[in-house]
Protein backbone atom coordinates (compact mmCIF):
# COMPACT_ATOMS: atom_id res chain seq x y z
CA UNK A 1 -131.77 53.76 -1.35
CA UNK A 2 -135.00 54.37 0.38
CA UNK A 3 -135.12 54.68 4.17
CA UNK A 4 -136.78 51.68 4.85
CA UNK A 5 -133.77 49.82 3.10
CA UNK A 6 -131.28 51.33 4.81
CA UNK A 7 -132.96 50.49 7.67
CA UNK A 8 -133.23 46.87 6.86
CA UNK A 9 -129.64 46.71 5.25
CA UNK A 10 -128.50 48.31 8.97
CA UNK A 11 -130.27 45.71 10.95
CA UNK A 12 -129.35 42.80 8.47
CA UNK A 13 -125.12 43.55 9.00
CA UNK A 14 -125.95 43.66 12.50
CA UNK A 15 -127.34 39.86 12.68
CA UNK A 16 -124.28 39.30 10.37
CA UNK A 17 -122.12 40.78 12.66
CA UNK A 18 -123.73 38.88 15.71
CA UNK A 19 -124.02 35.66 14.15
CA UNK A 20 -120.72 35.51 12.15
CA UNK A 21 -118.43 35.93 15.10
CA UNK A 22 -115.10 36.50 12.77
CA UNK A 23 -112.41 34.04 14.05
CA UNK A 24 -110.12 37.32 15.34
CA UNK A 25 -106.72 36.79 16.62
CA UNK A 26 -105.21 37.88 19.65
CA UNK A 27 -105.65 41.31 19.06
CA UNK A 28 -105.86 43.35 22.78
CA UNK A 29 -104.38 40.56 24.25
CA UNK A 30 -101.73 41.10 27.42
CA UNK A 31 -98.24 41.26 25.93
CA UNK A 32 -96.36 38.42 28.46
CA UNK A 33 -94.24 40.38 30.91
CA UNK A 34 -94.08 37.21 33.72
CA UNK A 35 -95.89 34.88 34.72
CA UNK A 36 -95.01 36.00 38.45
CA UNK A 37 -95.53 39.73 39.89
CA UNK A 38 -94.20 40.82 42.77
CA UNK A 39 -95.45 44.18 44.46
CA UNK A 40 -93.23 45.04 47.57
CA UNK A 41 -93.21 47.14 50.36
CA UNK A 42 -96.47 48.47 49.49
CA UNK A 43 -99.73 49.19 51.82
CA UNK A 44 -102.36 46.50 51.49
CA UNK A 45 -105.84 48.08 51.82
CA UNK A 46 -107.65 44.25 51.13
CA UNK A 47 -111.14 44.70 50.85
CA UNK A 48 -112.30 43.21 53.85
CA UNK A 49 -112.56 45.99 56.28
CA UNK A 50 -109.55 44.82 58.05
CA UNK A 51 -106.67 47.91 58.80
CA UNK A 52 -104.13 48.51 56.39
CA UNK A 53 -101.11 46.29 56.43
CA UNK A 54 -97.42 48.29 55.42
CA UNK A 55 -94.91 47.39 54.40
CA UNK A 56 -96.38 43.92 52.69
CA UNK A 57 -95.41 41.86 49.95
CA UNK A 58 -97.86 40.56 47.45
CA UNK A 59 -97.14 37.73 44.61
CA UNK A 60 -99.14 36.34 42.24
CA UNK A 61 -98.57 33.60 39.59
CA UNK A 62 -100.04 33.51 36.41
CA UNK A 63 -103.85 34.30 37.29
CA UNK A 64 -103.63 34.26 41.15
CA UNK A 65 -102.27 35.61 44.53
CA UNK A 66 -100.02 33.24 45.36
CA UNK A 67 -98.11 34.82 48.61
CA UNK A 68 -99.31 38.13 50.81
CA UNK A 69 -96.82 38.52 53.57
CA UNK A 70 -94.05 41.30 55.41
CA UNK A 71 -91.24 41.89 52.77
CA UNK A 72 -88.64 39.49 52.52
CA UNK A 73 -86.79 40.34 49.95
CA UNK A 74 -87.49 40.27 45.93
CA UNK A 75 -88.56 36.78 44.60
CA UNK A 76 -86.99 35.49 42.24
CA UNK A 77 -88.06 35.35 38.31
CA UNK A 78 -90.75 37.56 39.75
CA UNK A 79 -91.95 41.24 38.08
CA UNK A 80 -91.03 43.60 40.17
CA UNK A 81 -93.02 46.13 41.23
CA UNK A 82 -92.68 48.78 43.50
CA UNK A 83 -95.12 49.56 46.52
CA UNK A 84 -93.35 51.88 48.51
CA UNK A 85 -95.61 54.67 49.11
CA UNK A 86 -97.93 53.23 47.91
CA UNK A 87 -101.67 51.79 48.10
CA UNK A 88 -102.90 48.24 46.86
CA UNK A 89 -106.79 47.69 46.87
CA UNK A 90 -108.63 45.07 45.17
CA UNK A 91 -109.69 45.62 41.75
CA UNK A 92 -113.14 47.88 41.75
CA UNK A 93 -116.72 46.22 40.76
CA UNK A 94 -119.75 48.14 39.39
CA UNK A 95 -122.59 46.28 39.60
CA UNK A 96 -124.70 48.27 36.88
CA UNK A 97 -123.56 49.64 33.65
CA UNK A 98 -124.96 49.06 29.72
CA UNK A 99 -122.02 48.42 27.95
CA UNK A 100 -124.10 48.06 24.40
CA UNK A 101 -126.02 51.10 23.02
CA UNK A 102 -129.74 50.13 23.80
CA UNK A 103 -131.64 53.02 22.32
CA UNK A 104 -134.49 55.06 23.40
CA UNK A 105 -136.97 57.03 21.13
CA UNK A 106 -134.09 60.17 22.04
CA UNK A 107 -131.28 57.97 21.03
CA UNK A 108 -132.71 56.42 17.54
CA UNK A 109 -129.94 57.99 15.24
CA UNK A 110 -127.03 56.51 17.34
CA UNK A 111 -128.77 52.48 18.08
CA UNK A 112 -129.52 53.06 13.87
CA UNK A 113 -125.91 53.90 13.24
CA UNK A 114 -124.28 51.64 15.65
CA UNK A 115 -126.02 48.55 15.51
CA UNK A 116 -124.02 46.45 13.81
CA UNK A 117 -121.08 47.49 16.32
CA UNK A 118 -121.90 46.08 19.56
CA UNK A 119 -119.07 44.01 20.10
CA UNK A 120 -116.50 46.75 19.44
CA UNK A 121 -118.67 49.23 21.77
CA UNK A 122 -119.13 46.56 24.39
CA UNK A 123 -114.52 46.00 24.51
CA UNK A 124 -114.37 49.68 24.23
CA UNK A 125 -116.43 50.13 27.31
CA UNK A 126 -114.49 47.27 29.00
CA UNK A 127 -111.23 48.66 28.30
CA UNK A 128 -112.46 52.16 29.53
CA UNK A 129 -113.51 51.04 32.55
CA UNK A 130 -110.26 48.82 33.39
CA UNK A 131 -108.05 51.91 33.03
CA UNK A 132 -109.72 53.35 36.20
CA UNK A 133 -108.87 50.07 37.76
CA UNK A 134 -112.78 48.87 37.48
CA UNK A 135 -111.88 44.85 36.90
CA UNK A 136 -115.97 43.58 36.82
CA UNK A 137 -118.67 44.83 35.50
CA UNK A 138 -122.19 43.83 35.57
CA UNK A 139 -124.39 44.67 32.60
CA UNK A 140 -128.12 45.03 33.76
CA UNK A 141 -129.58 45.93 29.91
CA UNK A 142 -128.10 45.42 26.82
CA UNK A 143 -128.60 43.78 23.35
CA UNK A 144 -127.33 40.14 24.42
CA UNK A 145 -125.39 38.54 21.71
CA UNK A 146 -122.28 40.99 21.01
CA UNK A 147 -121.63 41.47 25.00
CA UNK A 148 -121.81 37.54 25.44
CA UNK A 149 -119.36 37.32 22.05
CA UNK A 150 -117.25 40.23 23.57
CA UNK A 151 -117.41 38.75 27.62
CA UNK A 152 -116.19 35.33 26.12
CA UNK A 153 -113.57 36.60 24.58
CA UNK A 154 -112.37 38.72 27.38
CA UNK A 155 -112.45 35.50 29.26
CA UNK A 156 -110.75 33.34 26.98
CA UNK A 157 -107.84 36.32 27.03
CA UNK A 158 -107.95 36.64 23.33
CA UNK A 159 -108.64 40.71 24.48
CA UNK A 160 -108.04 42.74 27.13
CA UNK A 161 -110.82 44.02 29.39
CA UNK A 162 -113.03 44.61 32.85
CA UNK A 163 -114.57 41.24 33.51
CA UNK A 164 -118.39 41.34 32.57
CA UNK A 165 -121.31 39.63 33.37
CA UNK A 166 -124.59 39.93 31.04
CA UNK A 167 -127.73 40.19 32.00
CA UNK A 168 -129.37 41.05 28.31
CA UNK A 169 -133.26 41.94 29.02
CA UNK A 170 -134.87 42.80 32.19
CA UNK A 171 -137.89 40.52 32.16
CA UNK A 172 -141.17 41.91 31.54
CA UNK A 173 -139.97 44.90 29.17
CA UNK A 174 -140.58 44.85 25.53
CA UNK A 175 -137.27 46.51 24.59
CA UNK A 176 -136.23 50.02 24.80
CA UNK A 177 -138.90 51.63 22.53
CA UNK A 178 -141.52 49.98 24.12
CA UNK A 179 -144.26 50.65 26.27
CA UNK A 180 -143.00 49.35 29.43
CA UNK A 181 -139.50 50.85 29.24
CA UNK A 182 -140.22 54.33 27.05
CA UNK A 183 -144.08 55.00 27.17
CA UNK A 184 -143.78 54.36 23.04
CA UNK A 185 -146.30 53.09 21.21
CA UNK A 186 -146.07 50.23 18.66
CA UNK A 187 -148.06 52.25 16.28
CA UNK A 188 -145.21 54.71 16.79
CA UNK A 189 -142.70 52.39 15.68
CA UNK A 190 -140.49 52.27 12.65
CA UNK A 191 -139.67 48.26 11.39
CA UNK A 192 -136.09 49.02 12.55
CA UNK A 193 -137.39 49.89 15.81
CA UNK A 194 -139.57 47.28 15.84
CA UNK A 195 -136.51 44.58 15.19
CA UNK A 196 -134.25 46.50 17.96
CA UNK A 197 -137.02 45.79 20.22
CA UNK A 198 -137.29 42.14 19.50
CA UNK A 199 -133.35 41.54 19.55
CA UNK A 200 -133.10 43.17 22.81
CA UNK A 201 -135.81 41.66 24.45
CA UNK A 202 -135.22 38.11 23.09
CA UNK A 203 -138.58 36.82 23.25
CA UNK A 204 -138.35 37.85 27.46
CA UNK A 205 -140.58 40.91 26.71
CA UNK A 206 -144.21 42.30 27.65
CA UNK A 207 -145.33 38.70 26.65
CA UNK A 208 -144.65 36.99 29.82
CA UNK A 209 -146.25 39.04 31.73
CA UNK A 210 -149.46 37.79 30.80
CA UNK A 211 -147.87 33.67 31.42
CA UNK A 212 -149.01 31.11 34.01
CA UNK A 213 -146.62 30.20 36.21
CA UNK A 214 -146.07 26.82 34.41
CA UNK A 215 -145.53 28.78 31.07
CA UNK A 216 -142.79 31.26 32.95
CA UNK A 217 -141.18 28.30 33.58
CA UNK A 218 -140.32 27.07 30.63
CA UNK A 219 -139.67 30.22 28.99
CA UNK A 220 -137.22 31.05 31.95
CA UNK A 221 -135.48 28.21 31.48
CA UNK A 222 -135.26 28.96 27.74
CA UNK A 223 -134.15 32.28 28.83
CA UNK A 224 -131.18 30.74 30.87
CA UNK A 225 -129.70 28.53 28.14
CA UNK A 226 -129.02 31.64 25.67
CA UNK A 227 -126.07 31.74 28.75
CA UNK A 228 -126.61 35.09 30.67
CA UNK A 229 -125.17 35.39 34.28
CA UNK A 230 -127.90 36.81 36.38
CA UNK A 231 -131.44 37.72 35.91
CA UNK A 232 -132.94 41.18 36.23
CA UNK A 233 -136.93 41.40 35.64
CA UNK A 234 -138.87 44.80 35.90
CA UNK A 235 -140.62 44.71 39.17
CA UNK A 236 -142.52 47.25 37.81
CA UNK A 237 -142.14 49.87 34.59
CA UNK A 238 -139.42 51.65 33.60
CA UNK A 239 -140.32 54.70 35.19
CA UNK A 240 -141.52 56.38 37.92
CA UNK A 241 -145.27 57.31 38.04
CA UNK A 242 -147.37 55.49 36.95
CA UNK A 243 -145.31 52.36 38.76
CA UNK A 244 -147.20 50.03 37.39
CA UNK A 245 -146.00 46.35 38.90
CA UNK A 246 -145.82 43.97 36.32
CA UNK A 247 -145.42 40.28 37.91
CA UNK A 248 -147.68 38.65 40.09
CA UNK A 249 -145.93 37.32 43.54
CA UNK A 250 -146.60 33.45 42.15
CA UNK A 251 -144.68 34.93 38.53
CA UNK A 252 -141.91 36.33 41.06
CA UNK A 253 -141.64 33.19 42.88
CA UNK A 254 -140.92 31.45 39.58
CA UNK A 255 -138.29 33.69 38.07
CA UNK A 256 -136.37 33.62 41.22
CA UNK A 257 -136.93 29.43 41.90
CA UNK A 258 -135.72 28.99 38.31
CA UNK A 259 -132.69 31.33 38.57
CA UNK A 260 -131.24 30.19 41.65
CA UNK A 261 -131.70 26.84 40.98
CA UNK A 262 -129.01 27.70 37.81
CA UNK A 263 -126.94 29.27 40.51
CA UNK A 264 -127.48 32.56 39.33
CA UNK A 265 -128.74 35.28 41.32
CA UNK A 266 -131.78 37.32 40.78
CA UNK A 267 -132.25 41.10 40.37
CA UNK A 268 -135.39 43.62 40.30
CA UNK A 269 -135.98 47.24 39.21
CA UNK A 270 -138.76 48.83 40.68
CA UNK A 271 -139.79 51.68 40.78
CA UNK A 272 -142.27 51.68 44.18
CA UNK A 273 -142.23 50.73 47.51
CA UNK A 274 -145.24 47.89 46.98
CA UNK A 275 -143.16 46.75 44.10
CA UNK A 276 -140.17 46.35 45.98
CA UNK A 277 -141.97 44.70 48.91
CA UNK A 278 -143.26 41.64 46.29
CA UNK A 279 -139.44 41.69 44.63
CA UNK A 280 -137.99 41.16 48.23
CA UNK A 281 -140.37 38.86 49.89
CA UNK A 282 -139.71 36.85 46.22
CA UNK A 283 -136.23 35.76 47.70
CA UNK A 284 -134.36 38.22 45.35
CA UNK A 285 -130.68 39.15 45.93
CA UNK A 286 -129.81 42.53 44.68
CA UNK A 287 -132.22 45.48 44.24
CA UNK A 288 -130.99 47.57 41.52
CA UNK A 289 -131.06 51.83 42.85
CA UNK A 290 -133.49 50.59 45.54
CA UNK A 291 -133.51 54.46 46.27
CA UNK A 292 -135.01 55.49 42.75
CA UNK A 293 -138.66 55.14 43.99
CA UNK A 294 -142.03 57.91 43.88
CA UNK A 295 -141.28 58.75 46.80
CA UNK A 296 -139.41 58.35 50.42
CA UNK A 297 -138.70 54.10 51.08
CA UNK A 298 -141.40 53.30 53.96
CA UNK A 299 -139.06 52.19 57.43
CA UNK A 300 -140.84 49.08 57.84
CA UNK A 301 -139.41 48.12 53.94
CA UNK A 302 -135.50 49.11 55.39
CA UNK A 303 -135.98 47.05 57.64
CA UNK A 304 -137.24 43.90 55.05
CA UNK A 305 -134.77 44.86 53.35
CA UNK A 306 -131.82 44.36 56.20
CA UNK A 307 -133.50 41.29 57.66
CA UNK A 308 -133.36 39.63 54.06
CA UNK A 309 -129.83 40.71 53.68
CA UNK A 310 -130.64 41.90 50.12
CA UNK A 311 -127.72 44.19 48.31
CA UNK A 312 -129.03 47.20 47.44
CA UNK A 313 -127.10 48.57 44.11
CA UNK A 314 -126.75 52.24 44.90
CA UNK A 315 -126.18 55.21 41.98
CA UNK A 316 -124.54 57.21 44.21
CA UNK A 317 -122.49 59.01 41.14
CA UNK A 318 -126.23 60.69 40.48
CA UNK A 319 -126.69 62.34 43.95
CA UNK A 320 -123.67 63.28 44.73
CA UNK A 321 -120.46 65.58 44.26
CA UNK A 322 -120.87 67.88 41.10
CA UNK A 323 -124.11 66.37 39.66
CA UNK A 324 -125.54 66.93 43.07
CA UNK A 325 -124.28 70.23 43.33
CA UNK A 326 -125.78 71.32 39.69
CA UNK A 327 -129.09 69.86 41.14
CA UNK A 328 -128.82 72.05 43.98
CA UNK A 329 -128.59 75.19 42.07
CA UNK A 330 -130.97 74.29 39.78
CA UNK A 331 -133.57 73.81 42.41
CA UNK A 332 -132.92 76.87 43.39
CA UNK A 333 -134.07 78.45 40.69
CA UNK A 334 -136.43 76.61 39.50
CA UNK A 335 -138.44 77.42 43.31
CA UNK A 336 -137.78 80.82 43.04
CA UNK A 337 -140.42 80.73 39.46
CA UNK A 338 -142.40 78.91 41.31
CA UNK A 339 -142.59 80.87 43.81
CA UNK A 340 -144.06 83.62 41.73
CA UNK A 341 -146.56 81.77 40.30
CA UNK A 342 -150.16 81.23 41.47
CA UNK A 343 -151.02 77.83 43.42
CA UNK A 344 -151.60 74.81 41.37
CA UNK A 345 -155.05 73.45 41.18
CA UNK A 346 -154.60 70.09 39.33
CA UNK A 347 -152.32 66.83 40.43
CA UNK A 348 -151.10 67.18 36.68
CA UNK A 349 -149.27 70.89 37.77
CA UNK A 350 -148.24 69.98 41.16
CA UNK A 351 -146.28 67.00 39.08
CA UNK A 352 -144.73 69.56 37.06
CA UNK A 353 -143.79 71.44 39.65
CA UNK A 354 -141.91 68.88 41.03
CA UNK A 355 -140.56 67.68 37.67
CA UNK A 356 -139.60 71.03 37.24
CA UNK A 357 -136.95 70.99 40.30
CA UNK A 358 -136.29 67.23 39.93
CA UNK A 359 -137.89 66.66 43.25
CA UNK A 360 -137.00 63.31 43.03
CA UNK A 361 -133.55 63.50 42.74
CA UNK A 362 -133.73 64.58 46.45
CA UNK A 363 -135.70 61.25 47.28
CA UNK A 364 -133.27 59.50 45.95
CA UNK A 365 -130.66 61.01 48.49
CA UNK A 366 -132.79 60.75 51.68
CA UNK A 367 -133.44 57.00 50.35
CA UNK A 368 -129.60 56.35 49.71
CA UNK A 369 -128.79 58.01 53.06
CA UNK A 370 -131.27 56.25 55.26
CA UNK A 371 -130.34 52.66 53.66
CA UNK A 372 -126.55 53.48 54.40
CA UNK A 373 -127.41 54.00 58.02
CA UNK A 374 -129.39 50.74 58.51
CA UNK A 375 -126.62 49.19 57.77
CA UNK A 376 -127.75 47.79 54.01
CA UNK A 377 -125.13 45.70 52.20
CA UNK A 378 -124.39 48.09 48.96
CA UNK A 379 -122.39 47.82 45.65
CA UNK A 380 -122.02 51.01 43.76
CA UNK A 381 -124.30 50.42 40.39
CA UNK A 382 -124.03 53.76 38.02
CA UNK A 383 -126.13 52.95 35.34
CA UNK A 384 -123.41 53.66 33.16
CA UNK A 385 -124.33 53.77 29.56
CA UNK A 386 -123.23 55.27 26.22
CA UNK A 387 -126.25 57.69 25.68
CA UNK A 388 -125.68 59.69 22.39
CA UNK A 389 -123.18 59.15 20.25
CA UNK A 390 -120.68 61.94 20.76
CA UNK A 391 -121.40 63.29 16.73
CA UNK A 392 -125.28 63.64 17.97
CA UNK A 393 -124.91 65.16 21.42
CA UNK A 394 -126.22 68.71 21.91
CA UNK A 395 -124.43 69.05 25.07
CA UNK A 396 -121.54 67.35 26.84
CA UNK A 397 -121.97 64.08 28.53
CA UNK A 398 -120.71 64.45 32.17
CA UNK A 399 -118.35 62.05 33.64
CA UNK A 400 -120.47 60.56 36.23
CA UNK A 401 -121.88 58.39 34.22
CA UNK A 402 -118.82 57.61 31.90
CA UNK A 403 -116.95 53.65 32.13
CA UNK A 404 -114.68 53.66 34.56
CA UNK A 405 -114.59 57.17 36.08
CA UNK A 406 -118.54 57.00 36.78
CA UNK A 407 -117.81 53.76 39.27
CA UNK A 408 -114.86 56.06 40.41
CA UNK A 409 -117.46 58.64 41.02
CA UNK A 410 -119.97 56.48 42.81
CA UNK A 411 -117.54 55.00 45.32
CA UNK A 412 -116.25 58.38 46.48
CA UNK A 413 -120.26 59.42 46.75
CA UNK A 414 -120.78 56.80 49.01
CA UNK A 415 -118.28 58.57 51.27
CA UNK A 416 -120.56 61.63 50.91
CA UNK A 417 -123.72 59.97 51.89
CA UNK A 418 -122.10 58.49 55.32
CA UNK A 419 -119.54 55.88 54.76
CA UNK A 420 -116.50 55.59 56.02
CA UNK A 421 -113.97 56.09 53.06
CA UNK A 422 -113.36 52.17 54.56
CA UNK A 423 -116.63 51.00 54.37
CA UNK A 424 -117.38 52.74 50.67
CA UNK A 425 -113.70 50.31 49.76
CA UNK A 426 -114.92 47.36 50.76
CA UNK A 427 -118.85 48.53 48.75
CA UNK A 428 -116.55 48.70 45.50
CA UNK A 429 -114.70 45.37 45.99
CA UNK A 430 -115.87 42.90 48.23
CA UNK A 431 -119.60 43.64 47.84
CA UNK A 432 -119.79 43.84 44.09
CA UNK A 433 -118.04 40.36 44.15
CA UNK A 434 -120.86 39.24 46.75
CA UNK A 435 -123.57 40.60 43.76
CA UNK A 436 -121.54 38.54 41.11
CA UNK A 437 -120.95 35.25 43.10
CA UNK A 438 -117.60 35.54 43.06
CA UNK A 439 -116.49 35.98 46.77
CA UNK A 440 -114.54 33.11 46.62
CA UNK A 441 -112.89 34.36 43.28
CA UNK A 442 -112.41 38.45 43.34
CA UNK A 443 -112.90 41.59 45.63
CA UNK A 444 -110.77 41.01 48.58
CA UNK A 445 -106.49 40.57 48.07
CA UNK A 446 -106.03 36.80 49.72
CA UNK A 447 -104.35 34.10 48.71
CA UNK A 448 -105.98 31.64 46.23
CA UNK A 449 -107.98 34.80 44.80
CA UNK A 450 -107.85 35.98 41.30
CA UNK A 451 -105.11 38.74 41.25
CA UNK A 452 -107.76 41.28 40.27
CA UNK A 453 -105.86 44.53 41.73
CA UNK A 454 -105.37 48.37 41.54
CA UNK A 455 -102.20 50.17 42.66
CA UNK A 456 -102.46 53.63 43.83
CA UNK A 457 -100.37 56.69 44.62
CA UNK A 458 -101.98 57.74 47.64
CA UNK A 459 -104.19 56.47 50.37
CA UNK A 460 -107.63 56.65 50.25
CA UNK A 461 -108.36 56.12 53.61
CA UNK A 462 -107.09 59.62 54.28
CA UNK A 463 -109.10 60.90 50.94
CA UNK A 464 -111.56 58.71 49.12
CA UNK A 465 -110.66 60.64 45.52
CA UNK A 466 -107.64 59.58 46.16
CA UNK A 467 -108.87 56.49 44.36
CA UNK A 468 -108.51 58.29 41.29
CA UNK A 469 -104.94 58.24 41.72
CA UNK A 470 -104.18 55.01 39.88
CA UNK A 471 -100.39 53.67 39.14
CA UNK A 472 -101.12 50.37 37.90
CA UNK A 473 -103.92 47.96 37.51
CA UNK A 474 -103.49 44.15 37.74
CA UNK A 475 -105.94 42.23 35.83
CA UNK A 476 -106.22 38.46 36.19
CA UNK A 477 -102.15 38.62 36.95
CA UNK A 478 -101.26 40.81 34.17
CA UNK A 479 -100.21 44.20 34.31
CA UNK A 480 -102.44 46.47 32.13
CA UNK A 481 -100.63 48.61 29.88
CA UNK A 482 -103.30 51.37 30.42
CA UNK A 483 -102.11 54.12 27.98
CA UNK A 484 -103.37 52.21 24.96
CA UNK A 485 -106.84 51.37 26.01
CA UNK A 486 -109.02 51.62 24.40
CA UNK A 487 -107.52 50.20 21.26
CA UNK A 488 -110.18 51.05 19.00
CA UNK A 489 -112.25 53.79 20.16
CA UNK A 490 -115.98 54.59 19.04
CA UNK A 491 -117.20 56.88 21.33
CA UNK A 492 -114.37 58.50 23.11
CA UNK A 493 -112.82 61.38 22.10
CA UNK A 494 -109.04 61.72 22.91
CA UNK A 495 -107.99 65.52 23.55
């Protein structure tokens, strides 16, 4: 077969695998233990910033907390579980990952060989992440239709899996070998490319960037019945120099007007402080890694940002702990060449220079550290993602940026850059439910809430990696029997 068929037979049992949603059973479903839980005499670390309670009692009922309260004995026809010595925090929330595999001109082989297996990627991830006791996700970028298919189902309780809400394109961006998200050309594009871009972007692309504001309308609104849960739009490009801002602050006000009138709340990426600034004064609620700019966050934009109360989504598993330490010693030696060298004479060597001891990695952390002490509301958001499939990686993929253990990683990085391990708690649970819209629903244990909940082995007010120390996770009232997720693997590889 030539390549362009396989290419076209690929993308063709992809669409048939989108479109003909097979009418699966059950499988991945909870096994019934109860429809009541009891955990007693355990230490309730809620989510709210309050102190830790000992010593407490916590019930649920079917989805919900029912009773929270000083032990009183075992209820009866209730689960037992026990809490001595033992933590109880809400369930953790990342407000960033890319549960589908969404390509870039690097990653061709594995969005060729895995497109017609979004849906099992997109539970895989889900189940990954809920073993770490990560009960939401929110995916900023991915190929819409299988992580709608695979959230609905997750929902419904036909599987098991983190909670996610879908984003599918960020506005503005043509798709992930595109222009505005990879520099690529589209006379550098193969037809499979070509289609990934267009299924991705779902006719929310480069185009409407160049729309009135009355034409935005209408296409946003288009945009929102497909049934995504928030809207992200590209402030400005994918990357970091040139920044180019792609929305006008009349297209801004329309994206946001349209969004919240839904109910659903509106996100940016942007990549400099002027594009910020328009995203911000827009009415948005969450900037995605407002500390991934060109360069250090002007004060007078903290302090926008505070007034406005806008959550800033923080990837504090990329500038911290080992992957900050790495950075460190790379650095290192990539100044000490430099050192030897003449002095640059052009911008385009003083930018490889910099590039040369990512530079702006160490932006990132003043940026992350100076929001933190304003006193910005932040949700940890790791830009988890596949990457590579493991068969095609030259290297090993490291963990911060892994379902599950990457959120894990972010939260205790948070701690690192000046939080209380309190403070980086409630970030991971009652902040990420603030991003969703679900305060009244998840991220703090009280009654009437979702029983969304991870039991742990030691406290983490005494160590935030103690976090990592998971006994049990409750999802939506049911105990998750961790040791078989994921059921199906794709991309993990079991020792």
């Amino acid at each position: 077969m030539a390549a362009t068929d396989c290419l076209k037979a690929a993308f063709s049992s992809m669409f048939l695998m989108i479109c003909g949603l097979a009418a699966a059973g059950p499988t991945g479903a909870q096994p019934p233990v109860s429809d009541r839980i009891a955990i007693t005499g355990v230490t309730l670390i809620d989510g709210t910033g309050a102190p830790p309670r000992r010593g407490m009692t916590v019930i649920t009922e079917k989805e919900r907390i029912v009773s929270i309260g000083k032990d009183g004995g075992e209820p009866a026809g209730a689960h037992i579980v026990d809490g001595r010595g033992r933590y109880l925090l809400p369930g953790f929330i990342d407000s960033n990952v890319h549960v589908s595999v969404y390509g870039q001109p690097a990653r061709r082989d594995t969005s060729l060989k895995y497109a017609d297996r979004g849906e099992e990627l997109a539970l895989e991830f889900a189940q990954r992440a809920l073993t770490y006791g990560v009960t939401t996700m929110r995916d900023s970028y991915g190929v819409l239709p299988p992580i709608l298919a695979v959230r609905d189902r997750i929902d419904r309780g036909e599987v098991v899996g983190a909670r996610i809400q879908a984003a599918g394109n960020i506005l503005g961006w043509g798709g992930p070998f595109s222009l505005t998200f990879s520099l690529t050309k589209d006379s550098e594009l193969s037809l499979f490319q070509e289609q990934w871009n267009d299924l991705l972007a779902q006719d929310m692309g480069e185009e409407i960037m160049d729309m009135t504001p009355d034409e935005l309308r209408v296409a946003m609104n288009r945009y929102l019945d497909k049934g995504v849960d928030f809207i992200k739009y590209g402030g400005t490009s994918h990357f970091l120099r040139p920044a180019l801002i792609g929305f006008s602050p009349r297209q801004q006000a329309v994206i946001v007007e349209e969004a919240h009138k839904r109910g659903k709340p509106v996100e940016t990426h942007a990549t400099s402080s002027e594009g910020l600034t328009l995203a911000v004064e827009a009415g948005i609620d969450l900037i995605q890694h407002p500390e991934l700019t060109s360069r250090d966050l002007p004060d007078e934009l903290i302090a926008l940002i505070v007034q406005k109360d806008v959550l800033c989504g923080i990837r504090s598993n990329y500038i911290t702990g080992e992957y900050r330490r790495q950075h460190l010693a790379k650095r290192a030696e990539a100044e000490a060449q430099i050192a030897k060298m003449p002095p640059a004479t052009t911008n385009a060597e003083r930018w490889r220079r910099l590039e040369a001891m990512d530079d702006n990695q160490d932006v990132q952390r003043r940026n992350a550290e100076r929001l933190i002490r304003a006193g910005c509301r932040v949700t940890p958001a790791t830009d988890s993602f596949y990457g590579d499939a493991p068969e095609f990686r030259r290297a090993p993929k490291g963990d911060e940026a892994e379902p599950g253990i990457g959120t894990i990683r972010a939260i205790e990085g948070l701690v690192e850059l000046g939080m209380t391990p309190m403070q980086a708690i409630v970030a991971g649970t009652k902040h990420g439910a603030a991003a969703a819209r679900m305060e009244r629903e998840i991220g703090t244990i009280e009654t009437g809430k979702i029983a969304d909940m991870v039991l742990l082995s030691a406290d983490p007010l005494a160590d935030i990696r103690n976090i990592e120390k998971v006994d049990a996770v409750i999802a939506r009232g049911r105990l998750v029997d961790r040791a078989r997720l994921p059921e199906n693997p794709l991309f993990l590889r079991r020792p």
